[in-house]
N, C-alpha and C. Protein backbone atom coordinates (compact mmCIF):
# COMPACT_ATOMS: atom_id res chain seq x y z
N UNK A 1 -17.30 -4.59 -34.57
CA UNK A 1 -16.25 -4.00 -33.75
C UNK A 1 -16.85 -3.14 -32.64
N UNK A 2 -17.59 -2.27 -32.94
CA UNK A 2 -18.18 -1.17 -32.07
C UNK A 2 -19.43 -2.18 -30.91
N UNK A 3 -19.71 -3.35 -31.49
CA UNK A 3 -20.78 -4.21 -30.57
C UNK A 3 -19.12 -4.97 -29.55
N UNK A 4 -18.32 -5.20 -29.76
CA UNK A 4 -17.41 -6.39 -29.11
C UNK A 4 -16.90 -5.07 -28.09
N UNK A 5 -16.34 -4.12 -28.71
CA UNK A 5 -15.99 -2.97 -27.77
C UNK A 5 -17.10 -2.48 -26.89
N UNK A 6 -18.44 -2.50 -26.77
CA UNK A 6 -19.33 -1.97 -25.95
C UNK A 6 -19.34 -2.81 -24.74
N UNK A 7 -19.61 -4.07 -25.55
CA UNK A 7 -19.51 -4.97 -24.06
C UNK A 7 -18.33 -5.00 -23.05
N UNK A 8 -17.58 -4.82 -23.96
CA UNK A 8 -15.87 -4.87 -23.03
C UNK A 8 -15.19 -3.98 -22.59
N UNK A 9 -16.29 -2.63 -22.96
CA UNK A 9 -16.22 -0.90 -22.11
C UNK A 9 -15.81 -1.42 -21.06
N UNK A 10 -16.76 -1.97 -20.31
CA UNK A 10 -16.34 -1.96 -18.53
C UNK A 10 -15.36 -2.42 -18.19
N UNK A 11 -14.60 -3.31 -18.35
CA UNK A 11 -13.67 -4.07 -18.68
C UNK A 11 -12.37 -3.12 -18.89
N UNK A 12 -12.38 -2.54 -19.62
CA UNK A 12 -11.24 -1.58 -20.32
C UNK A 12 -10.96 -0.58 -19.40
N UNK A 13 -12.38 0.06 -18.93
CA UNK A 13 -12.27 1.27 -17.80
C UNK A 13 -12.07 0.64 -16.79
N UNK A 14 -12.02 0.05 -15.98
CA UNK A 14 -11.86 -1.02 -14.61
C UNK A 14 -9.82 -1.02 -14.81
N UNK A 15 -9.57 -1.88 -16.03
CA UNK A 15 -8.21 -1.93 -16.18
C UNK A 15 -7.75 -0.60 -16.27
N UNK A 16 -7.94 0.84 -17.03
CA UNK A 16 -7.36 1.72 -17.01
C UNK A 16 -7.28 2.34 -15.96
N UNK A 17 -8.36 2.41 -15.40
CA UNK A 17 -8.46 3.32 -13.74
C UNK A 17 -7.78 2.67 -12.97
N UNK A 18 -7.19 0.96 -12.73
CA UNK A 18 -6.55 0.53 -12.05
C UNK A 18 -4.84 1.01 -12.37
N UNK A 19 -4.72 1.03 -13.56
CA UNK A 19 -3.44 1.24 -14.59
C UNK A 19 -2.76 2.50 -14.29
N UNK A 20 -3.66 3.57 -13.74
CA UNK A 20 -3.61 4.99 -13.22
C UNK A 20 -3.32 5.42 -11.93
N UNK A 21 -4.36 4.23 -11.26
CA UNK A 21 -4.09 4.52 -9.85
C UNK A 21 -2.44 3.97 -9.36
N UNK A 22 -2.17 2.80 -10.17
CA UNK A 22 -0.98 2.22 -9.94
C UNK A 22 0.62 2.65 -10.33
N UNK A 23 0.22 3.52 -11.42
CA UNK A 23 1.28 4.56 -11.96
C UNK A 23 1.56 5.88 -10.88
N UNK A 24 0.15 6.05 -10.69
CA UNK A 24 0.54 6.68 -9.93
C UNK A 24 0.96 6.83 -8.19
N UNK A 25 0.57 5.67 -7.77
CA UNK A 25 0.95 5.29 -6.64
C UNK A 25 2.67 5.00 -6.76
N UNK A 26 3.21 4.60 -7.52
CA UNK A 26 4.36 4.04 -7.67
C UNK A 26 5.22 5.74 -8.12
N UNK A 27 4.88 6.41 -8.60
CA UNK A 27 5.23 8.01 -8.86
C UNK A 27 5.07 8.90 -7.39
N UNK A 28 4.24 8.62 -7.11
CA UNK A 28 4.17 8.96 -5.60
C UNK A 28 5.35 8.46 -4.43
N UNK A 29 5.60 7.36 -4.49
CA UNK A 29 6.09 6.65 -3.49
C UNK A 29 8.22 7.19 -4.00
N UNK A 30 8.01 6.76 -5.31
CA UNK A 30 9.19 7.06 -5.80
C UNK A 30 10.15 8.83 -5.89
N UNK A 31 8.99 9.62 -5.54
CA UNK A 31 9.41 11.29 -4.89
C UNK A 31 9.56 11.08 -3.78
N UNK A 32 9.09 10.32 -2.68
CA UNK A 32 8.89 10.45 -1.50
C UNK A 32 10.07 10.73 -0.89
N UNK A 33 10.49 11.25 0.27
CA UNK A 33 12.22 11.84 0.69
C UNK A 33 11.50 10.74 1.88
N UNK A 34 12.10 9.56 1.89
CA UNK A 34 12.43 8.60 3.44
C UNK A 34 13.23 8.18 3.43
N UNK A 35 13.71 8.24 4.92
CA UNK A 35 14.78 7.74 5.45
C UNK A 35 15.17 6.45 4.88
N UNK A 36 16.77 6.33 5.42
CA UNK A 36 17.09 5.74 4.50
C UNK A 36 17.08 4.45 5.54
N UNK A 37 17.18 4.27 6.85
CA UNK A 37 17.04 3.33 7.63
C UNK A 37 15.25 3.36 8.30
N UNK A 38 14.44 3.77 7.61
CA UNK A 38 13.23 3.71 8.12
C UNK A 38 12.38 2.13 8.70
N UNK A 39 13.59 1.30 7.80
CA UNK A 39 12.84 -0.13 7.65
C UNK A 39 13.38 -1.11 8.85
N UNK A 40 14.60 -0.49 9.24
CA UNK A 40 15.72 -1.27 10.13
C UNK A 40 15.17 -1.52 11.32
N UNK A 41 14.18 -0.38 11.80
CA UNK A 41 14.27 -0.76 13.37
C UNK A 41 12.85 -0.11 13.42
N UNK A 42 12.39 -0.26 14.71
CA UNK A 42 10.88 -0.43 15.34
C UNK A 42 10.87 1.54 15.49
N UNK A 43 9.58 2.04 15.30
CA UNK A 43 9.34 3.06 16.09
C UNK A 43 9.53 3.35 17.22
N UNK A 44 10.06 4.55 18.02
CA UNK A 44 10.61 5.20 18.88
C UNK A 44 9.32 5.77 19.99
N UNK A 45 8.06 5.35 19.04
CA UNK A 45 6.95 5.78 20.10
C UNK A 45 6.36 5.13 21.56
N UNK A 46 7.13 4.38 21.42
CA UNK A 46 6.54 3.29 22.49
C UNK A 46 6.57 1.73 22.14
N UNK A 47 6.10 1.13 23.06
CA UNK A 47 6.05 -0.47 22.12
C UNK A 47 4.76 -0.57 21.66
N UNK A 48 4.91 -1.79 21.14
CA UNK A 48 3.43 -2.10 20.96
C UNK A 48 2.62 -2.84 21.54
N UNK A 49 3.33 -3.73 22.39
CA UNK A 49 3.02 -4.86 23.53
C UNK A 49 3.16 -4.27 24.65
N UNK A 50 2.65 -4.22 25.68
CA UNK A 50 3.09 -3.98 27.14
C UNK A 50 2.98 -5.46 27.42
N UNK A 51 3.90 -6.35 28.43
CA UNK A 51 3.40 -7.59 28.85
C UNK A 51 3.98 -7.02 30.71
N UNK A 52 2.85 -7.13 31.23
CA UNK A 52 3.07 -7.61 32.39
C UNK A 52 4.28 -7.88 33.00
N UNK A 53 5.28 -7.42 33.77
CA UNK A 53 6.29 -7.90 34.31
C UNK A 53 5.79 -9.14 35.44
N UNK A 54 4.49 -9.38 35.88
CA UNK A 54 4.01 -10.09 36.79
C UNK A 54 3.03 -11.19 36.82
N UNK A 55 2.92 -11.59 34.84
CA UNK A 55 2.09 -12.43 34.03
C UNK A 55 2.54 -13.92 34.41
N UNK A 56 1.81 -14.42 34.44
CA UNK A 56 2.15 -16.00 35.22
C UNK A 56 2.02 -16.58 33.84
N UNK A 57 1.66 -16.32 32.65
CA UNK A 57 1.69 -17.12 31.42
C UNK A 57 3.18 -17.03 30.60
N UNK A 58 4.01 -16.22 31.34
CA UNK A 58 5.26 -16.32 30.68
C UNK A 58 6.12 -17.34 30.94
C-alpha cells in the first residue's frame, strides 16, 4: 500500500492543487458584485478596430 501510494504521490498532489485552485476560482468568481448586463454589449473605451474611412480594401 505505502509502495502504490508513493508512486502515485505526484499524481494525487497535481489533482489536489488543481481541485483547490478550481474551488477556489469558482468561490471567487461567485462573490464577485458584476453587472448584470456586463456581457450584452462592447466596452465604452473605444473600439478595437479603427478601419480607415479611406481603405480601398473595403
Amino acid at each position: 500500500m505505502r509502495e502504490s501510494l508513493s508512486r502515485h504521490f505526484d499524481v494525487v498532489v497535481v489533482v489536489w492543487v488543481l481541485t483547490l485552485a478550481l474551488g477556489w476560482s469558482l468561490v471567487t468568481l461567485s462573490r464577485a458584485q458584476l453587472p448584470g448586463d456586463q456581457w450584452s454589449g462592447a466596452q465604452q473605451n473605444g473600439p478595437a478596430w479603427v478601419i480607415p474611412s479611406g481603405d480601398p480594401a473595403q
